[in-house]
N, C-alpha and C. Protein backbone atom coordinates (compact mmCIF):
# COMPACT_ATOMS: atom_id res chain seq x y z
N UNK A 1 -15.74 1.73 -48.76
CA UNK A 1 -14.62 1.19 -49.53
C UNK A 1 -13.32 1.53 -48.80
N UNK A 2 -12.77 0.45 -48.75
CA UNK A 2 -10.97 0.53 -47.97
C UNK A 2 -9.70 1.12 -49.22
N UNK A 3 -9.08 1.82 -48.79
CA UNK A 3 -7.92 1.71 -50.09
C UNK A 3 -6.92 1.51 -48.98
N UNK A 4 -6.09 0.45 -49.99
CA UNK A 4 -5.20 0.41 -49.33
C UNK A 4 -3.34 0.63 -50.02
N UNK A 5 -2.43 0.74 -49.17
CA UNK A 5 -1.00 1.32 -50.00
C UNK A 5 -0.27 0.52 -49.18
N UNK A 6 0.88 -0.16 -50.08
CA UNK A 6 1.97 -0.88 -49.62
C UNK A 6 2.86 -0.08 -49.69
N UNK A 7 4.04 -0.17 -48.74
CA UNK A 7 5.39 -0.04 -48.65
C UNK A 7 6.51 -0.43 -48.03
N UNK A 8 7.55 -0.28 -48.04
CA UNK A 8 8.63 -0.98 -47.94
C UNK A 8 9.50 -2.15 -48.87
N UNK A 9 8.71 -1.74 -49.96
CA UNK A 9 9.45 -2.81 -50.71
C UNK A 9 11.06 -2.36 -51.10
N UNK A 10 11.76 -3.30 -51.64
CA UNK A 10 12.67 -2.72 -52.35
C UNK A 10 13.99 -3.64 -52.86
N UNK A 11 15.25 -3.44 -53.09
CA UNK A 11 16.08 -4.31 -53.43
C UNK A 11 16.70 -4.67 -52.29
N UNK A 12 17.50 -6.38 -51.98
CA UNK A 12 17.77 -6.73 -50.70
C UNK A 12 18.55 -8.02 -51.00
N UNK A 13 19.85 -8.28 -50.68
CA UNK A 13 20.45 -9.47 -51.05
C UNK A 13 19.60 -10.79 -50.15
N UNK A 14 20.51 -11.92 -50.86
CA UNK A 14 19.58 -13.43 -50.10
C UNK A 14 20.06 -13.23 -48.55
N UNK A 15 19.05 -13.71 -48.48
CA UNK A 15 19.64 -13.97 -46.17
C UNK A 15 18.94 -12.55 -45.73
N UNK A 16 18.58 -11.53 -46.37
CA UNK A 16 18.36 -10.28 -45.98
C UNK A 16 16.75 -10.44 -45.26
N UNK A 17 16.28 -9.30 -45.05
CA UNK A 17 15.24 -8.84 -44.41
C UNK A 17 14.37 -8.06 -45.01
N UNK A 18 13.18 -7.88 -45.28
CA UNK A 18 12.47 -6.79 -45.07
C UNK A 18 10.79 -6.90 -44.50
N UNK A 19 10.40 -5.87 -44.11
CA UNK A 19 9.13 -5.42 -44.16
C UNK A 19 8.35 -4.50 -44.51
N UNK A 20 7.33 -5.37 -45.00
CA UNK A 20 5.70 -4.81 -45.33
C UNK A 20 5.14 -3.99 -45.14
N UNK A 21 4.69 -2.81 -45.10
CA UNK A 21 3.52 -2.25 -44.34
C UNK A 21 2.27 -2.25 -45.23
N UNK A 22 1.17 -2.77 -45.02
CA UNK A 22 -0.04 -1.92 -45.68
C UNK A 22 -0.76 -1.31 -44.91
N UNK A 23 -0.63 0.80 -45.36
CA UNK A 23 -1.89 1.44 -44.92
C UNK A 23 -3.14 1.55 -45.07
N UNK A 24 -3.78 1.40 -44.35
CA UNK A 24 -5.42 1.84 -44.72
C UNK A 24 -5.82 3.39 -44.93
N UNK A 25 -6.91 3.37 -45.45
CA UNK A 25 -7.86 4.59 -45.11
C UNK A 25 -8.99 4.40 -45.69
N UNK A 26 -10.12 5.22 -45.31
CA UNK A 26 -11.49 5.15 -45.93
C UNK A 26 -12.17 4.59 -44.69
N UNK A 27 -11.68 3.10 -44.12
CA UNK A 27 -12.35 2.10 -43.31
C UNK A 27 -11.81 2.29 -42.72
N UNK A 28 -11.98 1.49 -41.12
CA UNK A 28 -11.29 0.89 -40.53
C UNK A 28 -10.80 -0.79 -41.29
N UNK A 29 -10.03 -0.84 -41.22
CA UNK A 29 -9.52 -2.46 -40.83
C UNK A 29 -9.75 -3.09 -40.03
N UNK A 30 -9.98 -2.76 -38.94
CA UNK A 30 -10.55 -4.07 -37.95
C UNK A 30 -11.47 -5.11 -38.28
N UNK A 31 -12.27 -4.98 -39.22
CA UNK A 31 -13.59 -5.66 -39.54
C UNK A 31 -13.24 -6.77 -40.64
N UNK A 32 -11.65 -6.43 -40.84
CA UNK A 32 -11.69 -7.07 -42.62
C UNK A 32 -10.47 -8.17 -42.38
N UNK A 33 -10.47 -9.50 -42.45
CA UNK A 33 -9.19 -10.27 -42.29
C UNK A 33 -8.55 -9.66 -43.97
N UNK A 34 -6.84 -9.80 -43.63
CA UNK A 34 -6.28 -9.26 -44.64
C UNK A 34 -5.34 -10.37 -44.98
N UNK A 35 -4.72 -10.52 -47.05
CA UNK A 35 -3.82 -10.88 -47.19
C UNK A 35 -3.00 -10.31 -47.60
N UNK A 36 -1.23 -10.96 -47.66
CA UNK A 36 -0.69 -10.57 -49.46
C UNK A 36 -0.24 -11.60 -49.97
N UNK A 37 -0.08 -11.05 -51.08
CA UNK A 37 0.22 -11.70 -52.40
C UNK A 37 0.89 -11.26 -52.71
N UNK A 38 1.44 -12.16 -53.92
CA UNK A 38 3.15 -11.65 -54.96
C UNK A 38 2.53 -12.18 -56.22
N UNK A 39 2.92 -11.54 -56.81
CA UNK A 39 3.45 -12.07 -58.26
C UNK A 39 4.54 -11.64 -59.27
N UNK A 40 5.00 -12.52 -59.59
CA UNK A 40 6.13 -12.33 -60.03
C UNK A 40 6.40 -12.27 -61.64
N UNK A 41 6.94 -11.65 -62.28
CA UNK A 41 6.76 -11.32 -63.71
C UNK A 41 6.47 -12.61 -64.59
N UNK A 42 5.53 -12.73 -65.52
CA UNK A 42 5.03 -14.20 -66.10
C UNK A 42 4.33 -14.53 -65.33
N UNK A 43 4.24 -14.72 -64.25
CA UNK A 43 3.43 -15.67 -63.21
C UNK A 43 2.46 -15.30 -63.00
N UNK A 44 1.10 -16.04 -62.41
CA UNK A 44 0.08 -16.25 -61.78
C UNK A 44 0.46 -15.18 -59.99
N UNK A 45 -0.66 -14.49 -60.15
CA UNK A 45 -0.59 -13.81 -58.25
C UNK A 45 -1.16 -14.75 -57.29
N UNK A 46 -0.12 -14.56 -56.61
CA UNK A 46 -0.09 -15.90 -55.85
C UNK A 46 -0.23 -15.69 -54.10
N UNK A 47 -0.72 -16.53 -53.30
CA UNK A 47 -1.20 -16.69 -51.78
C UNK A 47 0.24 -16.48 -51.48
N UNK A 48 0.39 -15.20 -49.98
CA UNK A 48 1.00 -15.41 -49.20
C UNK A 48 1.30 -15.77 -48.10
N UNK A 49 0.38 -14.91 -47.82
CA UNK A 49 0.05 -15.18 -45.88
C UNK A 49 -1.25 -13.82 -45.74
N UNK A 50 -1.79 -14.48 -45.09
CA UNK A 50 -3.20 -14.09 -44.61
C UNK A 50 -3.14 -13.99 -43.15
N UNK A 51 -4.26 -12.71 -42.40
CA UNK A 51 -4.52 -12.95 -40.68
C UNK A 51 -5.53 -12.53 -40.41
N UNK A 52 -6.18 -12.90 -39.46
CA UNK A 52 -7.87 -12.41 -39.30
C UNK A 52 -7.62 -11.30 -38.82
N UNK A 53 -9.58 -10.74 -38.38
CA UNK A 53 -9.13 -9.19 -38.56
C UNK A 53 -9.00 -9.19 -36.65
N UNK A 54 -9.06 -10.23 -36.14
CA UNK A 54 -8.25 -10.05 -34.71
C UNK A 54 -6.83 -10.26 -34.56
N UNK A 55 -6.02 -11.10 -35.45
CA UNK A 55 -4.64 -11.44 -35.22
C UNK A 55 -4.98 -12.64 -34.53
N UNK A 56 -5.83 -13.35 -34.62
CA UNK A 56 -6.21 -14.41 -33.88
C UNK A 56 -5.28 -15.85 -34.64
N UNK A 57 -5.74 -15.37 -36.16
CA UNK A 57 -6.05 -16.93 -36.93
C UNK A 57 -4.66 -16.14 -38.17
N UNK A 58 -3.86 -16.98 -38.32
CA UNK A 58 -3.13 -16.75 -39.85
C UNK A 58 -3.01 -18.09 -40.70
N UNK A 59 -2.59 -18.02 -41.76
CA UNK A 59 -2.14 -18.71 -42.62
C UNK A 59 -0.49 -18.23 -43.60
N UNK A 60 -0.25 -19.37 -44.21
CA UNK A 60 1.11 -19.02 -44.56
C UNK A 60 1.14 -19.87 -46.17
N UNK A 61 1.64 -19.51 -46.99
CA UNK A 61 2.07 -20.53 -48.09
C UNK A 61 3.27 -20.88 -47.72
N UNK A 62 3.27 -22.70 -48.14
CA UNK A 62 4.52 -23.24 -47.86
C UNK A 62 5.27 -22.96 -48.13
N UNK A 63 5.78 -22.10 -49.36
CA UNK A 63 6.88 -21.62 -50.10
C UNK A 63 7.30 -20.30 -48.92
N UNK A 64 6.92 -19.86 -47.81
CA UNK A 64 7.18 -18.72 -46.96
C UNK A 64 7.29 -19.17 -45.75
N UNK A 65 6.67 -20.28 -44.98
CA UNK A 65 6.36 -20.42 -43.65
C UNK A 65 7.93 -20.80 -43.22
N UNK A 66 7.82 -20.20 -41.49
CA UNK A 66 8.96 -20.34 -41.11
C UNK A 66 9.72 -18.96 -41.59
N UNK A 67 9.87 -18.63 -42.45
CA UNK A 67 10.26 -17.23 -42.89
C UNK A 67 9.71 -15.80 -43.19
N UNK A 68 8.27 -16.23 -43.35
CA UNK A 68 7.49 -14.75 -42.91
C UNK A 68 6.79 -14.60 -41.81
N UNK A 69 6.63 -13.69 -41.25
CA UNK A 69 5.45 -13.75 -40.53
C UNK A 69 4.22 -12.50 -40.72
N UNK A 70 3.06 -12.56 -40.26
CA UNK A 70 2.16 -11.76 -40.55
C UNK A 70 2.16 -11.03 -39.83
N UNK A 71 1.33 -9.48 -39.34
CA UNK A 71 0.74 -9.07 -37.89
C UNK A 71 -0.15 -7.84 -38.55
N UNK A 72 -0.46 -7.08 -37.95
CA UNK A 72 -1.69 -6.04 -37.88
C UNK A 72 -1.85 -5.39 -36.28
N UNK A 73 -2.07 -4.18 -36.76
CA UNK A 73 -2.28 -3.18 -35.41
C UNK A 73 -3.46 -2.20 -36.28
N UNK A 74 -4.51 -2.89 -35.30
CA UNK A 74 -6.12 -1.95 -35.48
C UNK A 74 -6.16 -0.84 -35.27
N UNK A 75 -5.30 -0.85 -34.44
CA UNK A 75 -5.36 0.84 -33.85
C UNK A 75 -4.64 2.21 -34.99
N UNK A 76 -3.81 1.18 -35.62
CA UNK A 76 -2.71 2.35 -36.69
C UNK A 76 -3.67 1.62 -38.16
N UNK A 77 -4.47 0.84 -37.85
CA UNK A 77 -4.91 0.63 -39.18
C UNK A 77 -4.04 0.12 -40.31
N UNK A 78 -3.05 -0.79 -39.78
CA UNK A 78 -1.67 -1.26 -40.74
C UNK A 78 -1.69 -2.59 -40.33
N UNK A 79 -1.12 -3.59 -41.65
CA UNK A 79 -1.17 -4.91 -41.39
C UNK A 79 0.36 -5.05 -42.35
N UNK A 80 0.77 -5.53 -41.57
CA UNK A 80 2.88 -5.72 -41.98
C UNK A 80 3.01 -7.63 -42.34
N UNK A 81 4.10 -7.50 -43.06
CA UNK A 81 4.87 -8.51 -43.97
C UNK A 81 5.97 -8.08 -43.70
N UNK A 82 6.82 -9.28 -42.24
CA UNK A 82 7.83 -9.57 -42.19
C UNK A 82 8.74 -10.43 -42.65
N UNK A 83 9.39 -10.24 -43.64
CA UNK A 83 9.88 -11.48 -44.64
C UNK A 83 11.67 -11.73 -44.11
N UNK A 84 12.06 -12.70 -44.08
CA UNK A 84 13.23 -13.10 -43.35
C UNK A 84 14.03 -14.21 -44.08
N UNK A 85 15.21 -14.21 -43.92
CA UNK A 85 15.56 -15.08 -45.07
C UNK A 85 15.35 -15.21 -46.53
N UNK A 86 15.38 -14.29 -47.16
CA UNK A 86 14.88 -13.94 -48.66
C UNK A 86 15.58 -14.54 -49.88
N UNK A 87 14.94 -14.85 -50.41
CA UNK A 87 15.49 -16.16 -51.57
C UNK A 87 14.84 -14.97 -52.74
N UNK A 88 16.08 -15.55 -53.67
CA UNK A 88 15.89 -14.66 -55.34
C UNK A 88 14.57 -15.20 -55.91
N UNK A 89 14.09 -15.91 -55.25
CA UNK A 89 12.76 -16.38 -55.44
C UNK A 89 11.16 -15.75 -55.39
N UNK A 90 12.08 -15.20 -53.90
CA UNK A 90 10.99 -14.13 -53.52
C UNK A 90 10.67 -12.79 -54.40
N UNK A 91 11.33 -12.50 -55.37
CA UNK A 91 11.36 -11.53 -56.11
C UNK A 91 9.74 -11.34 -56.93
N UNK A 92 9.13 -10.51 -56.38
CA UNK A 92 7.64 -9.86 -56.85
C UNK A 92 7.13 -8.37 -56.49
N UNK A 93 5.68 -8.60 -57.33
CA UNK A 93 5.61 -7.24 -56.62
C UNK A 93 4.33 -8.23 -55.45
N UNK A 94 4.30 -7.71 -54.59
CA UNK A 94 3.66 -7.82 -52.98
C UNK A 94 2.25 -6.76 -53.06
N UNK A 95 1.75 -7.49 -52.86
CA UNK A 95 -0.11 -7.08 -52.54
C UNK A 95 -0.89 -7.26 -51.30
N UNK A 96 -1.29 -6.21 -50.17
CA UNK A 96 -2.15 -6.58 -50.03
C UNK A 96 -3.32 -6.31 -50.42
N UNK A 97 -4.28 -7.45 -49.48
CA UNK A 97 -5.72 -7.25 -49.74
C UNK A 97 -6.48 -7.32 -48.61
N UNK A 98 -7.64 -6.52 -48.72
CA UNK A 98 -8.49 -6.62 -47.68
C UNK A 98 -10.06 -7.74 -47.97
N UNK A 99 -10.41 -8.57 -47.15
CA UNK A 99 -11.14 -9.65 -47.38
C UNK A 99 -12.23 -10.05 -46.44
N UNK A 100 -13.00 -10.93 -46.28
CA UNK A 100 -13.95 -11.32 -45.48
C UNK A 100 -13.57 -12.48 -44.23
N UNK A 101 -12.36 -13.05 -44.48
CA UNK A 101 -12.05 -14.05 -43.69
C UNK A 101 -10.37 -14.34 -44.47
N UNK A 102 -10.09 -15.17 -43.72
CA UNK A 102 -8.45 -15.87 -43.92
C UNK A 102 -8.42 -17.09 -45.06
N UNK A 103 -8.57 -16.73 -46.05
CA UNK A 103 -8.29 -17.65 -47.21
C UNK A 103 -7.36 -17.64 -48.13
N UNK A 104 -7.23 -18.15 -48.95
CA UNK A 104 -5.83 -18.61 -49.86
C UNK A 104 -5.83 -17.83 -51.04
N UNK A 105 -7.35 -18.21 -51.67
CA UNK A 105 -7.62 -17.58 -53.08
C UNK A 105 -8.34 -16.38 -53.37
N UNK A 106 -7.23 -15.53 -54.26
CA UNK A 106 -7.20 -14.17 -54.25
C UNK A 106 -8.67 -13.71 -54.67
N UNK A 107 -9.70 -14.45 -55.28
CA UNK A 107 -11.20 -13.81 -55.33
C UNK A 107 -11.62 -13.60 -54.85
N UNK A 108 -11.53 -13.88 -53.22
CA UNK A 108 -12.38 -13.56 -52.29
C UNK A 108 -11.75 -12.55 -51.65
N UNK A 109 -10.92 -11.86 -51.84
CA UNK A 109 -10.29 -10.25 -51.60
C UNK A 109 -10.55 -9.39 -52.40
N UNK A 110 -11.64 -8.29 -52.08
CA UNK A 110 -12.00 -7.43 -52.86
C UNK A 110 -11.71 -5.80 -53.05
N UNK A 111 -10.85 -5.64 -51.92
CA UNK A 111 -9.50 -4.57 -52.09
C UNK A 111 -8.33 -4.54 -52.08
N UNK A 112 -7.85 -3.90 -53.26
CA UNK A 112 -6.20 -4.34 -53.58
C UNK A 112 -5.93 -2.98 -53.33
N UNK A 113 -4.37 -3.74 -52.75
CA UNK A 113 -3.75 -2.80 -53.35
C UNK A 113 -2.71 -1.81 -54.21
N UNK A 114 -2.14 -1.26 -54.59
CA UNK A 114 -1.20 -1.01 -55.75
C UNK A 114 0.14 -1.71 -56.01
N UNK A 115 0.30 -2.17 -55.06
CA UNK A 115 1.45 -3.35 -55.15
C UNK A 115 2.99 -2.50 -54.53
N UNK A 116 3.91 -3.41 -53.94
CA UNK A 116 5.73 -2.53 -53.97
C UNK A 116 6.28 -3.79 -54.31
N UNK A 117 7.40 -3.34 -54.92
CA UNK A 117 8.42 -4.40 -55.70
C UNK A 117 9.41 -5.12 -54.34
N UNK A 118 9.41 -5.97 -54.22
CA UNK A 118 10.45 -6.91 -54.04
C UNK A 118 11.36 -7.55 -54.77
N UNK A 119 13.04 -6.91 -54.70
CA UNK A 119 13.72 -7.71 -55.63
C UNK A 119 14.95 -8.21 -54.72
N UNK A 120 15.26 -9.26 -54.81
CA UNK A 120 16.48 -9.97 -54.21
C UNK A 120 17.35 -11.04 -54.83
N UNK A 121 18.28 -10.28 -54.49
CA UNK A 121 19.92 -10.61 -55.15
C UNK A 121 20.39 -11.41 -54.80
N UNK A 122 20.92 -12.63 -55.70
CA UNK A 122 21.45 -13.56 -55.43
C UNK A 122 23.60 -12.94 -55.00
C-alpha cells in the first residue's frame, strides 16, 4: 500500500502560481501512473491531470490545459502540480492519486490522498 501527502497548497491571487507536490512512502511510485483532482465545495471531485508512471504519457482537463502542467521524479518518489495562471475558479482542495494507468475517472485510483487547499483571489 502507497500513502500518499500533498503540499503546497495555499492562498494565491488570479495570474499567480503555485505548486503541487505529492509525497510517497510505503511503495515506490514508479510502478503506479498518478493523478490529481480538485474538488471544490458542493461539487463533484473532479479530473485534473494525470502522467504515467514513466512521464511518458499525460493528460489534462480542458478546464487546466495550457496552464498546468504535470511531472514526477522516481527517484524522490514525488509527482508535482504546476498550476499557472490561476483563476478563482481553481479554488479546491487538490488530490492526488496513485493508479494503474492515465485515466480521467477517479475509480480507477485506489490511493488518495489527504488533500491541500487551493484558494485564489479574485
Amino acid at each position: 500500500q502507497v500513502q500518499l501527502v500533498e503540499s503546497g497548497g495555499g492562498l494565491v491571487q488570479a495570474g499567480g502560481s503555485l505548486r503541487l507536490s505529492c509525497a510517497a512512502s510505503g511503495r515506490t511510485l514508479s510502478t503506479y501512473a498518478m493523478g490529481w483532482f480538485r474538488q471544490a465545495p458542493g461539487k463533484e471531485r473532479e479530473f485534473v491531470a494525470a502522467i504515467s508512471w514513466s512521464g511518458g504519457s499525460t493528460a489534462f482537463a480542458d478546464s487546466v490545459k495550457g496552464r498546468f502542467t504535470i511531472s514526477r521524479d522516481n527517484a524522490k518518489n514525488t509527482v508535482y502540480l504546476q498550476m499557472n495562471t490561476l483563476k478563482p475558479e481553481d479554488t479546491a482542495v487538490y488530490y492526488c492519486a496513485a493508479g494503474p494507468m492515465v485515466v480521467t475517472h477517479r475509480a480507477a485510483y485506489k490511493n488518495w490522498g489527504q488533500g491541500t487547499q487551493v484558494t485564489v483571489s479574485s
